[in-house]
N, C-alpha and C. Protein backbone atom coordinates (compact mmCIF):
# COMPACT_ATOMS: atom_id res chain seq x y z
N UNK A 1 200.51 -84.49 -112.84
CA UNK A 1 200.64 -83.05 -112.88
C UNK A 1 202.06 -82.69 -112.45
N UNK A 2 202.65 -81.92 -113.62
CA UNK A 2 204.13 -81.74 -112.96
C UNK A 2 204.45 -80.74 -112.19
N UNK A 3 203.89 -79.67 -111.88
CA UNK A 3 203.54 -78.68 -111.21
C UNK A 3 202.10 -77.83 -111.12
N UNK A 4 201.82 -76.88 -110.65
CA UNK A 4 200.64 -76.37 -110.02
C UNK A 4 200.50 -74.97 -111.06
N UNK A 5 199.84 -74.87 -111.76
CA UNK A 5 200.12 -73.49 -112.64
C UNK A 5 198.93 -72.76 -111.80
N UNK A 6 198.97 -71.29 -111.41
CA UNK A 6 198.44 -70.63 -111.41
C UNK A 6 197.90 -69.29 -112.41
N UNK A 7 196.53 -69.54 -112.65
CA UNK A 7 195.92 -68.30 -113.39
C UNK A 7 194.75 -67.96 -113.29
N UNK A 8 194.40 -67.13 -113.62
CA UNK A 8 192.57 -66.39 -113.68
C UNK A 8 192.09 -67.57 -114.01
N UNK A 9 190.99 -67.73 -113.57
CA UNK A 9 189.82 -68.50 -113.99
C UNK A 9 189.35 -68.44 -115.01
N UNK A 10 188.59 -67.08 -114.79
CA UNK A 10 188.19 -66.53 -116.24
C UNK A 10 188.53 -66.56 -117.75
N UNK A 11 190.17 -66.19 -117.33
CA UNK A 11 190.87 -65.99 -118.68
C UNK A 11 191.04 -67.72 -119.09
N UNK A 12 191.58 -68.88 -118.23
CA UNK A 12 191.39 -69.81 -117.94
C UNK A 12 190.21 -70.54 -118.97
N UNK A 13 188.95 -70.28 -118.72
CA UNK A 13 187.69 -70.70 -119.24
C UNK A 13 187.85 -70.29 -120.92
N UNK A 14 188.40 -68.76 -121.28
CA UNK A 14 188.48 -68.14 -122.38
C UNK A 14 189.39 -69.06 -123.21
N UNK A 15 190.43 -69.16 -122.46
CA UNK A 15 191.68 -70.19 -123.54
C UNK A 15 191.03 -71.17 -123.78
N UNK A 16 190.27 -72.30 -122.74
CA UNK A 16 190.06 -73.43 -123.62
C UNK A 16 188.84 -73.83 -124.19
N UNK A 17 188.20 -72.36 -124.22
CA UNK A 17 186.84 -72.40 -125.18
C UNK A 17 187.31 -71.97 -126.62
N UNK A 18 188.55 -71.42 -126.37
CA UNK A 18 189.24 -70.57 -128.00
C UNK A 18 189.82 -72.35 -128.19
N UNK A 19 190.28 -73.14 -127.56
CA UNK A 19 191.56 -73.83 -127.56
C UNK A 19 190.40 -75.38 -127.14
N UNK A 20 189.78 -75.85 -127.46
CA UNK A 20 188.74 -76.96 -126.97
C UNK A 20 190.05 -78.48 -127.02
N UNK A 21 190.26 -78.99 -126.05
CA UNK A 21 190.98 -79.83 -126.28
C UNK A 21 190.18 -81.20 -125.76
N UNK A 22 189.15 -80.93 -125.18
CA UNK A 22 188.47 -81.80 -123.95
C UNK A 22 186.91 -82.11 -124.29
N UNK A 23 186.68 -80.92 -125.52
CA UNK A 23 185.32 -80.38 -125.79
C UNK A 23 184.45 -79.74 -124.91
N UNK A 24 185.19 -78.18 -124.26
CA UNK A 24 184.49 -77.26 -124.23
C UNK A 24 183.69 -76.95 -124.71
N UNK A 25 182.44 -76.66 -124.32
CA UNK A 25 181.95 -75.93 -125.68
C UNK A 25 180.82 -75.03 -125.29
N UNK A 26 180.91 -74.57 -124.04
CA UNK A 26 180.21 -73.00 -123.25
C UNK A 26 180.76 -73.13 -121.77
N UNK A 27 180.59 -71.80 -121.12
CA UNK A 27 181.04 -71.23 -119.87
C UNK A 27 180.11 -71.59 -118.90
N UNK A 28 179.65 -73.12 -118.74
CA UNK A 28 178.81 -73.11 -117.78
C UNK A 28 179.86 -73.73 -116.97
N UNK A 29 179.73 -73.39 -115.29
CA UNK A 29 180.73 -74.23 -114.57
C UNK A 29 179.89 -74.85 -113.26
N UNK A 30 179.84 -76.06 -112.89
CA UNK A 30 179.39 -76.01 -111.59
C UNK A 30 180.63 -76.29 -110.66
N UNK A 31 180.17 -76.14 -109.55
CA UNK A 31 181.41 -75.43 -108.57
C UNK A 31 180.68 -76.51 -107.19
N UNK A 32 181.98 -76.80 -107.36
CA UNK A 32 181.52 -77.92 -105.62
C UNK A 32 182.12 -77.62 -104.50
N UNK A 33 181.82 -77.23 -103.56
CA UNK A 33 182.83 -77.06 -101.97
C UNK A 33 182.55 -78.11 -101.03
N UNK A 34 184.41 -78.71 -101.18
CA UNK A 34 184.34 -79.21 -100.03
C UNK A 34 184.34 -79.39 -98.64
N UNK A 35 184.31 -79.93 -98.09
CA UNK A 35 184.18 -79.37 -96.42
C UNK A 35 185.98 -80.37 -96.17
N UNK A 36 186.69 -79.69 -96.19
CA UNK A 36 188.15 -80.44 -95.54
C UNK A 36 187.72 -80.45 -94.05
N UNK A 37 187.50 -79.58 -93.59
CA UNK A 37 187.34 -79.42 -92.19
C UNK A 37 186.84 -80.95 -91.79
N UNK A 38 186.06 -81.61 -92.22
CA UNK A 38 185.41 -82.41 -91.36
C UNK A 38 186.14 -84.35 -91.66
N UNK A 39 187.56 -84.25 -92.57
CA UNK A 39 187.51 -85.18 -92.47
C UNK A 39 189.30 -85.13 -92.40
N UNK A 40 189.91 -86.06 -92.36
CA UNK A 40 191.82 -86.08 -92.51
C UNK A 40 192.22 -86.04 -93.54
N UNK A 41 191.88 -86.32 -94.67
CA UNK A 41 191.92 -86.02 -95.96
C UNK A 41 191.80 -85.07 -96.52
N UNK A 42 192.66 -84.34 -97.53
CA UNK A 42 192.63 -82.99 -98.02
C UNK A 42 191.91 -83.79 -99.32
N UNK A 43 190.66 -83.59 -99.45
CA UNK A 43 189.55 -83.57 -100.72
C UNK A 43 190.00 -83.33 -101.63
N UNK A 44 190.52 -81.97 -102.15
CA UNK A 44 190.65 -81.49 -103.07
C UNK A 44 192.13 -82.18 -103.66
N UNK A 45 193.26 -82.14 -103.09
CA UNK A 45 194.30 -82.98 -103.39
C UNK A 45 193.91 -84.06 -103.57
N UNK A 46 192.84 -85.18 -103.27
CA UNK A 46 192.89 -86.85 -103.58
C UNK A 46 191.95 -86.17 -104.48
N UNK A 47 191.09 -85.17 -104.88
CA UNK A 47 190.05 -84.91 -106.02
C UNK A 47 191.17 -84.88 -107.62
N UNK A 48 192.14 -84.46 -107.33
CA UNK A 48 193.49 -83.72 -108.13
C UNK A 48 193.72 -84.68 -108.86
N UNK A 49 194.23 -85.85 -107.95
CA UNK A 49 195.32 -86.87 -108.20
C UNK A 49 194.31 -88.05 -109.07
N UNK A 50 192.98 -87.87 -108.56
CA UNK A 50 192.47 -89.05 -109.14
C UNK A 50 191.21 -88.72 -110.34
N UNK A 51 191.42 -87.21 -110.64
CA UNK A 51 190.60 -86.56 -111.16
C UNK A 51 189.26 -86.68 -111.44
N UNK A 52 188.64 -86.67 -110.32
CA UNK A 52 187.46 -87.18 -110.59
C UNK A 52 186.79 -86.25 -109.20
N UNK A 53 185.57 -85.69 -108.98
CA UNK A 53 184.95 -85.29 -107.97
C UNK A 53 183.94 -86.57 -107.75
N UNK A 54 183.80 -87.06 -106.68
CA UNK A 54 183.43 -88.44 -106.67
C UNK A 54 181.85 -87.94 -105.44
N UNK A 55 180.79 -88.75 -106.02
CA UNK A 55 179.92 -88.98 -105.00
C UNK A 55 179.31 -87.60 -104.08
N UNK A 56 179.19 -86.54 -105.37
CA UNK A 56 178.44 -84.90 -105.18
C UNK A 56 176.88 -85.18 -104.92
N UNK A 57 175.83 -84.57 -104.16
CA UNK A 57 174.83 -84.76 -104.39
C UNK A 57 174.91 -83.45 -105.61
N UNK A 58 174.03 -83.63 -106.87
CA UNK A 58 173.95 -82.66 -107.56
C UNK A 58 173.18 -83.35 -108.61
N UNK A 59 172.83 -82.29 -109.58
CA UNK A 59 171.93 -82.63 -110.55
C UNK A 59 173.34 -83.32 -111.85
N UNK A 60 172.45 -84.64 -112.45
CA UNK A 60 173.41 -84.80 -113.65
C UNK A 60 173.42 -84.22 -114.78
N UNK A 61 172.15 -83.70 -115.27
CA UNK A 61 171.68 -83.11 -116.09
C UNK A 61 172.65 -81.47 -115.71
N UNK A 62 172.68 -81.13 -115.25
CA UNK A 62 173.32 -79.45 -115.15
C UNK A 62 175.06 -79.95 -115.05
N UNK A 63 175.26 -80.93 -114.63
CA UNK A 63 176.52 -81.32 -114.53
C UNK A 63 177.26 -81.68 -116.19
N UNK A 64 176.10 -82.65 -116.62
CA UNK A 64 176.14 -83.14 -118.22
C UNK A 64 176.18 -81.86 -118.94
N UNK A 65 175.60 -80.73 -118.37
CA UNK A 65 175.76 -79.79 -119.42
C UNK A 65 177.04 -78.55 -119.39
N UNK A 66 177.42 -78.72 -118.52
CA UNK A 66 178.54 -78.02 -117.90
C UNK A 66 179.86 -78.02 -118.81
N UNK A 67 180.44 -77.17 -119.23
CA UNK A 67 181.80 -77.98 -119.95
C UNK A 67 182.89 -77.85 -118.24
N UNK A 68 183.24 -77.38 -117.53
CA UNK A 68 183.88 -77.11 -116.36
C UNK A 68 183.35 -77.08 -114.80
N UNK A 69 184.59 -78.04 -114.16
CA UNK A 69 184.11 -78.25 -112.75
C UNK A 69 184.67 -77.37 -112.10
N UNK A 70 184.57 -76.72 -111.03
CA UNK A 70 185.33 -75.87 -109.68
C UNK A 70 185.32 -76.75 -108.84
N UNK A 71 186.77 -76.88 -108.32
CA UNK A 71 186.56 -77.41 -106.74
C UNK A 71 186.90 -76.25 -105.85
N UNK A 72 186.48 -76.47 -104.59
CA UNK A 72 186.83 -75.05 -103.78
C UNK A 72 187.01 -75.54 -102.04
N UNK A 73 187.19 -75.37 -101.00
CA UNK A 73 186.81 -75.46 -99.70
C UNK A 73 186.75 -74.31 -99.38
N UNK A 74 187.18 -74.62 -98.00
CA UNK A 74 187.23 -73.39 -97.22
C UNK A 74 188.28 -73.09 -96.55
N UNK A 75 189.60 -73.75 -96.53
CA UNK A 75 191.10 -73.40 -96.54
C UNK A 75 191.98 -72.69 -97.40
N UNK A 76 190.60 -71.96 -98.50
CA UNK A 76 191.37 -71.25 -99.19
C UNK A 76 192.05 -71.95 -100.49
N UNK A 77 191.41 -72.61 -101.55
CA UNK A 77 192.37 -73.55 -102.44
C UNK A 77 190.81 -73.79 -103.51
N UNK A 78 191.01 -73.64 -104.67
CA UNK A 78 190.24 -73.76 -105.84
C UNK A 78 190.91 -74.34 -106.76
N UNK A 79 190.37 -75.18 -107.23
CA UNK A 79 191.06 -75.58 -108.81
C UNK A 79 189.79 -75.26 -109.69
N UNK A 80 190.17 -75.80 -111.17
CA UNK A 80 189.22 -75.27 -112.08
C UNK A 80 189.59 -77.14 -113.12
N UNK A 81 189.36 -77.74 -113.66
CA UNK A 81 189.26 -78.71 -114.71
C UNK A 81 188.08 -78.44 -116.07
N UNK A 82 188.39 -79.18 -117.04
CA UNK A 82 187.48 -79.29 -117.95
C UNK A 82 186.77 -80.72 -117.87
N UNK A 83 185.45 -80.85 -117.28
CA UNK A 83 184.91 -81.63 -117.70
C UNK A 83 184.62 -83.10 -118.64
N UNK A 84 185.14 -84.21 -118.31
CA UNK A 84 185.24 -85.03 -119.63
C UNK A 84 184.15 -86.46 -119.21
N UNK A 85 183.75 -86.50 -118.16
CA UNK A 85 182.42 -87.53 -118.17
C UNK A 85 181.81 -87.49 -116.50
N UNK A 86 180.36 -87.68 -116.71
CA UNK A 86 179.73 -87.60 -115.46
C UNK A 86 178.79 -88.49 -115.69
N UNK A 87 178.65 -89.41 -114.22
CA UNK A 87 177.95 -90.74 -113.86
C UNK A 87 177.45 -90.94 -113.12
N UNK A 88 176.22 -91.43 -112.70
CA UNK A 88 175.68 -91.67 -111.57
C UNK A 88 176.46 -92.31 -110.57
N UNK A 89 176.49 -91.73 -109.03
CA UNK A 89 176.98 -92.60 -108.40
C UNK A 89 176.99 -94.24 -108.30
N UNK A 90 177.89 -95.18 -108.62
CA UNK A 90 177.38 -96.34 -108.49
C UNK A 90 176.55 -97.29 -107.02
N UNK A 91 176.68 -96.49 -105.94
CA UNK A 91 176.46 -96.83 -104.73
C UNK A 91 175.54 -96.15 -103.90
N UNK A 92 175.61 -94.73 -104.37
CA UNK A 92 174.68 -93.63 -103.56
C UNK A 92 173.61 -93.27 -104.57
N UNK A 93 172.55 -93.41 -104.02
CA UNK A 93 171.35 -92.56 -104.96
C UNK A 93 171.38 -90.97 -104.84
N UNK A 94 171.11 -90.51 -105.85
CA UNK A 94 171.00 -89.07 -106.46
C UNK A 94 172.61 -88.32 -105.83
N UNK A 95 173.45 -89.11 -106.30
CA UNK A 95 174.84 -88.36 -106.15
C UNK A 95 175.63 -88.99 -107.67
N UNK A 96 176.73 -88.33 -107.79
CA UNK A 96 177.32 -88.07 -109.00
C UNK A 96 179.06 -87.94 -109.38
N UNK A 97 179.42 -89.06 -110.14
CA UNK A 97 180.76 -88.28 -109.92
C UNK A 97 181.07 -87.56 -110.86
N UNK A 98 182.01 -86.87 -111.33
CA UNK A 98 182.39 -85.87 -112.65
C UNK A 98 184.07 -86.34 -112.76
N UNK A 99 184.26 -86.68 -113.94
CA UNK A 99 185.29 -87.05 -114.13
C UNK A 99 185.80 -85.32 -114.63
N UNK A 100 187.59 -85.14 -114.85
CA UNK A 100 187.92 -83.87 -115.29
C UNK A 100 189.35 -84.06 -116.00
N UNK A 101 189.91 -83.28 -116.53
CA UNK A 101 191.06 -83.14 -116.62
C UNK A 101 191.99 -81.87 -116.83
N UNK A 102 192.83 -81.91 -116.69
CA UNK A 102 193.89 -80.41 -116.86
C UNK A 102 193.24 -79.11 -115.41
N UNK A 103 193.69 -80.12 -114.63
CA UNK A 103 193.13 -79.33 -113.21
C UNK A 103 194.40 -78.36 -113.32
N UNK A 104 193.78 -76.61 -112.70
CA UNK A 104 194.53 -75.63 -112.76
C UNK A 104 193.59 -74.71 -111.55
N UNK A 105 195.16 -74.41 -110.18
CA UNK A 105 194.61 -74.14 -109.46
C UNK A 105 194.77 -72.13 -109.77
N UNK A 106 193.60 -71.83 -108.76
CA UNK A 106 193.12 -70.28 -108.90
C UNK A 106 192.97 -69.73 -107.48
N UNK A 107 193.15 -68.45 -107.22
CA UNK A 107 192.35 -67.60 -106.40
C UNK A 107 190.95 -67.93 -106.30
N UNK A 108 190.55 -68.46 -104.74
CA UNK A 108 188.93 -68.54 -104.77
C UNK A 108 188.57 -67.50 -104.42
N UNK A 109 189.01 -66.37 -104.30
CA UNK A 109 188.36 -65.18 -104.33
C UNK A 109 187.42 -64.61 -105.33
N UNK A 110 188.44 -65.68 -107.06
CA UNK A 110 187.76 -64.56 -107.81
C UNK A 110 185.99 -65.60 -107.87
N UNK A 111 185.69 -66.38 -106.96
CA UNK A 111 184.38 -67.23 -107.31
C UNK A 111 183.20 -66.06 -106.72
N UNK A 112 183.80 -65.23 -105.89
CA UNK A 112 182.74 -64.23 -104.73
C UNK A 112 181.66 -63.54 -105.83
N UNK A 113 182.24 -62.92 -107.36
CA UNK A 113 181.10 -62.25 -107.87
C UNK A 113 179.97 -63.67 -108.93
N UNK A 114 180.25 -64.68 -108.65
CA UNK A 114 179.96 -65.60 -109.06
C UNK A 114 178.71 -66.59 -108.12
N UNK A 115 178.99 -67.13 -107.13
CA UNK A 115 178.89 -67.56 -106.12
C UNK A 115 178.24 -67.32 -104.85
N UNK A 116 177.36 -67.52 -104.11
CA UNK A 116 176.82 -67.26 -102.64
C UNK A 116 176.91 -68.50 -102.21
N UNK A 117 177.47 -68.92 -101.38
CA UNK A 117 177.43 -69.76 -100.71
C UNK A 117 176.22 -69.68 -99.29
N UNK A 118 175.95 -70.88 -99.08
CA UNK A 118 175.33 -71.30 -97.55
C UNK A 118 175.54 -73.06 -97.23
N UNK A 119 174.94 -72.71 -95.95
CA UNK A 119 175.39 -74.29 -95.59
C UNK A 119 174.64 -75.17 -96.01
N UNK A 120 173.73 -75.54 -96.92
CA UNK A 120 172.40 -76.18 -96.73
C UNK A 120 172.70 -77.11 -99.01
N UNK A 121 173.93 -76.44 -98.75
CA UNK A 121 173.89 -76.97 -99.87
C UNK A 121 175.40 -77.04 -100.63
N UNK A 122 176.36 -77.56 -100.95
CA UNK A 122 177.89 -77.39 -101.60
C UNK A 122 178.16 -77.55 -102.92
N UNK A 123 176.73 -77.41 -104.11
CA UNK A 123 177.12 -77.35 -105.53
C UNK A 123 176.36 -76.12 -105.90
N UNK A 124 176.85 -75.74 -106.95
CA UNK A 124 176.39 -74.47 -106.80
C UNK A 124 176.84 -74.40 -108.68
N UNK A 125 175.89 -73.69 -109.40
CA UNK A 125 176.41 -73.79 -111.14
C UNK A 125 176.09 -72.13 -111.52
N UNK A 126 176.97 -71.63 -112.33
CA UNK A 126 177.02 -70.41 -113.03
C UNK A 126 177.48 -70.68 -114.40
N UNK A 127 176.99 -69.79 -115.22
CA UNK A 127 177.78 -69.53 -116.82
C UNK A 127 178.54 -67.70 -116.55
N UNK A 128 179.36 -68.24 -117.22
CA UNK A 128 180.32 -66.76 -117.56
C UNK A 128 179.52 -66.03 -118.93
């Protein structure tokens, strides 16, 4: 990634459903938050670099159907990717990784009319 582009999400989702380069092909997104807080590693940066959200508890089936991942914490930092393969964890039962590409970071603000978060759970799926 040669730099960090910032844009809407939304509009974001619109371009590369007009523009399928990855095979978009609907506005479903599931959205994962990580907890940075709890480890030395910024998640979302080693999520970036190696594009992949690795080892989510989450459904594969809603994931498989998803064309787009969210990453998000709670330091304030979201990216958005398109979706390009999801696998059972090889090591953990009922966890998942999601492979992605063309990560583009956003305002996690705009996830609030989207989104409720609680603690009891960090994947969370919407369609636009």
């Amino acid at each position: 990634m040669d730099k960090i582009r910032i844009k809407s999400f939304v509009s974001e989702i619109e371009r590369r459903i007009d523009n399928s380069t990855f095979g978009e092909s609907n506005k479903k997104c599931i959205v994962v938050r990580l907890n940075d807080g709890l480890t030395q590693k910024n998640s979302i940066q080693e999520s970036t670099f190696k594009l992949r959200a690795h080892g989510f508890k989450a459904s594969i089936t809603n994931a498989k159907a998803s064309s787009f991942v969210i990453l998000t914490n709670t330091k304030g930092i979201a990216l958005i990717g398109s979706i390009v393969d999801v696998e059972v964890h090889d090591t953990e039962e009922g966890r998942i990784n999601i492979y992605f590409r063309d990560p583009l970071h956003f305002d996690p603000l705009e996830l609030e009319p989207y989104v409720k978060w609680n603690n009891s759970n960090p994947v969370r799926t919407f369609t636009l």
